[in-house]
PDB file of N, CA and C in Angstrom:
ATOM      1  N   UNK A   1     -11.417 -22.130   1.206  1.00  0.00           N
ATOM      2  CA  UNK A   1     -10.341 -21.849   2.139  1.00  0.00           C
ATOM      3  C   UNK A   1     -10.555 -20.471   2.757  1.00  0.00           C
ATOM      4  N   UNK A   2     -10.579 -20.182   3.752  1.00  0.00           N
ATOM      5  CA  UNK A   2     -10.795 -19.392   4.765  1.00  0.00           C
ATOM      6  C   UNK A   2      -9.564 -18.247   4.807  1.00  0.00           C
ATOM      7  N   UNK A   3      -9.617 -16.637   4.162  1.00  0.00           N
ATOM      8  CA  UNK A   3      -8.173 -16.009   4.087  1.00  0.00           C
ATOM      9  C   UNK A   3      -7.415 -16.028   5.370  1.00  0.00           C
ATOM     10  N   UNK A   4      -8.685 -16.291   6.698  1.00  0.00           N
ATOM     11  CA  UNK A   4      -7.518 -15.793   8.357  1.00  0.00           C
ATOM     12  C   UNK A   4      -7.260 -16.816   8.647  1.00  0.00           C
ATOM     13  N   UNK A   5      -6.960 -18.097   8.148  1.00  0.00           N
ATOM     14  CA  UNK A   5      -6.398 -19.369   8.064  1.00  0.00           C
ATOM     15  C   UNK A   5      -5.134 -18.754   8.319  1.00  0.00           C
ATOM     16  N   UNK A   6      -4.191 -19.492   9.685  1.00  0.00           N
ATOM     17  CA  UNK A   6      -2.978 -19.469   9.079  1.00  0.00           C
ATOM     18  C   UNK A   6      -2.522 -20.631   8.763  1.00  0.00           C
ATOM     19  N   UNK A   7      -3.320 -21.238   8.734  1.00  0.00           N
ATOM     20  CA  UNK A   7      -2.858 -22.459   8.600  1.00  0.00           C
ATOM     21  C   UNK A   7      -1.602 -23.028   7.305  1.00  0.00           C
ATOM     22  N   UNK A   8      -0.877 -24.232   7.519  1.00  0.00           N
ATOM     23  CA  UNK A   8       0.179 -24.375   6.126  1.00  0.00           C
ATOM     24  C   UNK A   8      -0.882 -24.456   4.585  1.00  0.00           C
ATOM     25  N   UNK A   9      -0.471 -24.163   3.343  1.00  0.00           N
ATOM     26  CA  UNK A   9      -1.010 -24.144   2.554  1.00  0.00           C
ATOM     27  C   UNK A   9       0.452 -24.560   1.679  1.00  0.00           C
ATOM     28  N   UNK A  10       0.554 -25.226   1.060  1.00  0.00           N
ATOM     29  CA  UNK A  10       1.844 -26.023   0.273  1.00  0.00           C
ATOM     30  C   UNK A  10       1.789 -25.129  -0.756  1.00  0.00           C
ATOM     31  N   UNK A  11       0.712 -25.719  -1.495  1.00  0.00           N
ATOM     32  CA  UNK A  11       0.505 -24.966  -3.078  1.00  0.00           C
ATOM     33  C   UNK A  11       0.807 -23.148  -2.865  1.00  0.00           C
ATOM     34  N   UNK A  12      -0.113 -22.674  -1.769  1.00  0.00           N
ATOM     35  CA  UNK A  12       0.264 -21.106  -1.620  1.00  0.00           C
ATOM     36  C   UNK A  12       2.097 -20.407  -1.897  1.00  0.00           C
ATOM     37  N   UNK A  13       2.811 -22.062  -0.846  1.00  0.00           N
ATOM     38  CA  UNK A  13       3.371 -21.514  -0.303  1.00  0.00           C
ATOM     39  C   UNK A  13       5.097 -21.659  -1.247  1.00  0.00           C
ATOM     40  N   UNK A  14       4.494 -23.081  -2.250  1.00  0.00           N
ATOM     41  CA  UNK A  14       5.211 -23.066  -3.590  1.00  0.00           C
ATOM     42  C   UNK A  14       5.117 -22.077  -4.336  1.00  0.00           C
ATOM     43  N   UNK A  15       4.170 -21.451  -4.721  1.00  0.00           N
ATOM     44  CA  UNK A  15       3.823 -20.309  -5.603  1.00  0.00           C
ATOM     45  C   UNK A  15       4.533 -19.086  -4.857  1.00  0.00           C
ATOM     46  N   UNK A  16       4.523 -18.826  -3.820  1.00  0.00           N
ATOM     47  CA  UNK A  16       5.154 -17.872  -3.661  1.00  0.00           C
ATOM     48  C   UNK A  16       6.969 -17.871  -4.029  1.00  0.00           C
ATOM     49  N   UNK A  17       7.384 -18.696  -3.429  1.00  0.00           N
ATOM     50  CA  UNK A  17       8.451 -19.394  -3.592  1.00  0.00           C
ATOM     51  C   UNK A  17       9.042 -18.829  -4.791  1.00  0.00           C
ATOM     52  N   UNK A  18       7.726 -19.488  -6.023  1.00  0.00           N
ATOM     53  CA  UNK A  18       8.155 -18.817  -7.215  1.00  0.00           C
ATOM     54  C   UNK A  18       7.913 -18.103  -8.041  1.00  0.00           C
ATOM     55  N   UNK A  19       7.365 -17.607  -7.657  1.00  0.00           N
ATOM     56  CA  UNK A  19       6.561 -16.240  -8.140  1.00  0.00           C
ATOM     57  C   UNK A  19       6.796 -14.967  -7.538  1.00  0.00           C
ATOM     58  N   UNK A  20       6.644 -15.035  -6.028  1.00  0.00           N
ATOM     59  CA  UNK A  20       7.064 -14.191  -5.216  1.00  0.00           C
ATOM     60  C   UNK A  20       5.766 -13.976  -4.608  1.00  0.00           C
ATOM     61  N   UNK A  21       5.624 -13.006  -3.188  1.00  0.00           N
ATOM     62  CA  UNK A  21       4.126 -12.641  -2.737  1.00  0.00           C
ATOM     63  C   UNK A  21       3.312 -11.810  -3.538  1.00  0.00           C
ATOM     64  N   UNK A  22       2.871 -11.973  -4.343  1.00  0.00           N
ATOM     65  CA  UNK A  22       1.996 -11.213  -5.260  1.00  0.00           C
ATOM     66  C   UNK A  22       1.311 -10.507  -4.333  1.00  0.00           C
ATOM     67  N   UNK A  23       0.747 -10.580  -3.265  1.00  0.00           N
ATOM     68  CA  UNK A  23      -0.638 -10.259  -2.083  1.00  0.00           C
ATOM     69  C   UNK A  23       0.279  -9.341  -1.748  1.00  0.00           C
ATOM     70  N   UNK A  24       1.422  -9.519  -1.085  1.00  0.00           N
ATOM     71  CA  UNK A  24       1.946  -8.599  -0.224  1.00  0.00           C
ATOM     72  C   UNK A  24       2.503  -7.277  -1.064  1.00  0.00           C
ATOM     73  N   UNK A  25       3.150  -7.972  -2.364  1.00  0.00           N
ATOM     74  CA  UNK A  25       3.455  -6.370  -3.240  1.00  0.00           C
ATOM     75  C   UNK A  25       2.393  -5.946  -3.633  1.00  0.00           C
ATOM     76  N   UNK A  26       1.486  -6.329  -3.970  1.00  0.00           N
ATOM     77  CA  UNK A  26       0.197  -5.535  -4.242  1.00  0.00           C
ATOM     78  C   UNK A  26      -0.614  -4.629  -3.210  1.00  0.00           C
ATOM     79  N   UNK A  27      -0.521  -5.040  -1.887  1.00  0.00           N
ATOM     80  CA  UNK A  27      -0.475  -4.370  -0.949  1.00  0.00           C
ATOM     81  C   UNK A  27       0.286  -2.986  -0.607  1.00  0.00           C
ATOM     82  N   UNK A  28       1.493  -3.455  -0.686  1.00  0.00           N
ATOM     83  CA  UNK A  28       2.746  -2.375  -0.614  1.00  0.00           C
ATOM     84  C   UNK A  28       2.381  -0.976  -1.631  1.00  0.00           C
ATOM     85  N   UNK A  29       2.548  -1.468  -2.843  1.00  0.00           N
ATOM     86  CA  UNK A  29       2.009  -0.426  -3.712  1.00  0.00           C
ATOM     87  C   UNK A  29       0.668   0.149  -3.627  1.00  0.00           C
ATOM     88  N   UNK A  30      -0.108  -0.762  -3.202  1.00  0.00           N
ATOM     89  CA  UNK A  30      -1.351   0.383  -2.886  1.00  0.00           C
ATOM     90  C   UNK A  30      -1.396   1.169  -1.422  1.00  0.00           C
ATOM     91  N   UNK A  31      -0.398   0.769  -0.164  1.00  0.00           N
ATOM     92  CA  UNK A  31      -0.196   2.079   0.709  1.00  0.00           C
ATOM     93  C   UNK A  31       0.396   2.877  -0.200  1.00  0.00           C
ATOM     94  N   UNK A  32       1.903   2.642  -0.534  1.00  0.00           N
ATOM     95  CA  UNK A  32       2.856   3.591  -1.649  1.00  0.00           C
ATOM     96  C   UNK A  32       1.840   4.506  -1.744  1.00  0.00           C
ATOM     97  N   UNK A  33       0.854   3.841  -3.067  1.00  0.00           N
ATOM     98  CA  UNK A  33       0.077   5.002  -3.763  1.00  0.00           C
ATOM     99  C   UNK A  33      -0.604   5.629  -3.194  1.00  0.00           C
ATOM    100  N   UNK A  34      -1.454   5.435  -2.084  1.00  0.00           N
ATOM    101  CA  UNK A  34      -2.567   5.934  -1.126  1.00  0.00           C
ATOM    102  C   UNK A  34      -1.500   7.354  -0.459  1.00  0.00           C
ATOM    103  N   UNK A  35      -0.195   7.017  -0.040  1.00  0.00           N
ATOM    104  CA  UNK A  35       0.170   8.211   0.780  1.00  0.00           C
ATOM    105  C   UNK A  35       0.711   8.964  -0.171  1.00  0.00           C
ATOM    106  N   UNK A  36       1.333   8.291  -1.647  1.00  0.00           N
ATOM    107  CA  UNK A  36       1.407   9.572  -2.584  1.00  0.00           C
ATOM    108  C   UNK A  36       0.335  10.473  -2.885  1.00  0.00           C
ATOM    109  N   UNK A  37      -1.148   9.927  -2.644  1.00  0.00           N
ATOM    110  CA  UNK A  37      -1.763  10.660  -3.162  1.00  0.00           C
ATOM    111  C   UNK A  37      -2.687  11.703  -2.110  1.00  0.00           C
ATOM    112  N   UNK A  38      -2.192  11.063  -0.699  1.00  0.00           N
ATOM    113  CA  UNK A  38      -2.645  12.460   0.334  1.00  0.00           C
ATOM    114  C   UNK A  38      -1.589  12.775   0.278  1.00  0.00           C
ATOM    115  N   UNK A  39      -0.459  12.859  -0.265  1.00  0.00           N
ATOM    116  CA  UNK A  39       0.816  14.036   0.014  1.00  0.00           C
ATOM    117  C   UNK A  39       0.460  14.828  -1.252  1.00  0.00           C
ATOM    118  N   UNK A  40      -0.035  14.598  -2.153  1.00  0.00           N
ATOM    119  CA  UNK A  40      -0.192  15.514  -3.350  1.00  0.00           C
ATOM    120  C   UNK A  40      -1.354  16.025  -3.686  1.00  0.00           C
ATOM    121  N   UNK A  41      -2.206  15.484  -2.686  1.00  0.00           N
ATOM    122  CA  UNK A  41      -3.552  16.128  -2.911  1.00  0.00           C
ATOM    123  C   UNK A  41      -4.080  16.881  -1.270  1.00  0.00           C
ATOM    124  N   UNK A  42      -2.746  17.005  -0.330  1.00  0.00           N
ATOM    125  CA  UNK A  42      -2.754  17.835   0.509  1.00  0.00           C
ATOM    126  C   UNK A  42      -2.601  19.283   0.306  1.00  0.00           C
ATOM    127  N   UNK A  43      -4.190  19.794   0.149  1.00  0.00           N
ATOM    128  CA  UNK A  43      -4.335  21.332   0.033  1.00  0.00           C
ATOM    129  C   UNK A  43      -4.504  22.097   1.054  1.00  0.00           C
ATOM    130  N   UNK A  44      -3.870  21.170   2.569  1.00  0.00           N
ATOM    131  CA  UNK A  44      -3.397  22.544   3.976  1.00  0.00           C
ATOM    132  C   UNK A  44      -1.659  23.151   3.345  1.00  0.00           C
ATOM    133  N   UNK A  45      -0.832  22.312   3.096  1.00  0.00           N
ATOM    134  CA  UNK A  45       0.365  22.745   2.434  1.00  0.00           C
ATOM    135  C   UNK A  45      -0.426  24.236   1.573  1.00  0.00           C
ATOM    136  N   UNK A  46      -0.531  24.263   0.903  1.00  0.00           N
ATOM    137  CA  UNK A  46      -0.978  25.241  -0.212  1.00  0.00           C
ATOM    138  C   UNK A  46      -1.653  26.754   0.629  1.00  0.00           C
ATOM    139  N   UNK A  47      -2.673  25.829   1.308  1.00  0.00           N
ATOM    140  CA  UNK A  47      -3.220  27.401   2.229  1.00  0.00           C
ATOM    141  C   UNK A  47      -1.917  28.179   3.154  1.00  0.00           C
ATOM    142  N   UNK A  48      -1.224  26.895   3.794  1.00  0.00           N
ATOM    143  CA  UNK A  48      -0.176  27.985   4.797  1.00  0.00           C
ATOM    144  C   UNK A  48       0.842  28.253   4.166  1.00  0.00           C
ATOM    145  N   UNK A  49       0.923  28.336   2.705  1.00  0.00           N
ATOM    146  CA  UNK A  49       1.999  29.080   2.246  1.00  0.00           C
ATOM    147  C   UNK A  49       1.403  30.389   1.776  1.00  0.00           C
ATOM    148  N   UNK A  50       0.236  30.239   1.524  1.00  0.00           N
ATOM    149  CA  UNK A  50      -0.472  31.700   0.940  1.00  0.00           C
ATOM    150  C   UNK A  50      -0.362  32.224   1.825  1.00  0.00           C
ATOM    151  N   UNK A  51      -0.713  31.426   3.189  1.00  0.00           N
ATOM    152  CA  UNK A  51      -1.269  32.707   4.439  1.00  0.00           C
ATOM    153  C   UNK A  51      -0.188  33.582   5.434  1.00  0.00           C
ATOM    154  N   UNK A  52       0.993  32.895   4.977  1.00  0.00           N
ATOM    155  CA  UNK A  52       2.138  33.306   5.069  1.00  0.00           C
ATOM    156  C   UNK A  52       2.784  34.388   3.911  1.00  0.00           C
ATOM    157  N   UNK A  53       2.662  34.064   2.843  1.00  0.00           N
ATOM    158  CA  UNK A  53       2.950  35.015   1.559  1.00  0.00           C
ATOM    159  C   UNK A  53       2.105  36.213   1.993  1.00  0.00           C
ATOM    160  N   UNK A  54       0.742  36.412   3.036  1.00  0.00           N
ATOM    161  CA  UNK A  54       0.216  37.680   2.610  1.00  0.00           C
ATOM    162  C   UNK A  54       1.356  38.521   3.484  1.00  0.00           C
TER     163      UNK A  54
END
């Protein structure tokens, strides 16, 4: 099965139903985590507070 199918998929579309989108929260949480981790591993924050403190 082809993922850029949009085609109907029953079984997919039962499982989600009851399970929920597994694909799509797994997705979600890995932007989530991706921009937690350029907001916390953004070291321009850090320089323009020094360069301001001098």
């Amino acid at each position: 099965m082809d993922a850029t199918n949009t085609g109907t998929a029953p079984i997919y579309d039962l499982l989600i139903t009851e399970r929920g989108d597994v694909i799509a929260d797994a997705a979600h949480a890995a932007e989530q985590t991706r921009l937690k981790a350029a907001d916390t591993l953004d070291f321009r924050l850090a320089d323009n507070a020094r360069d301001h403190a001098a």
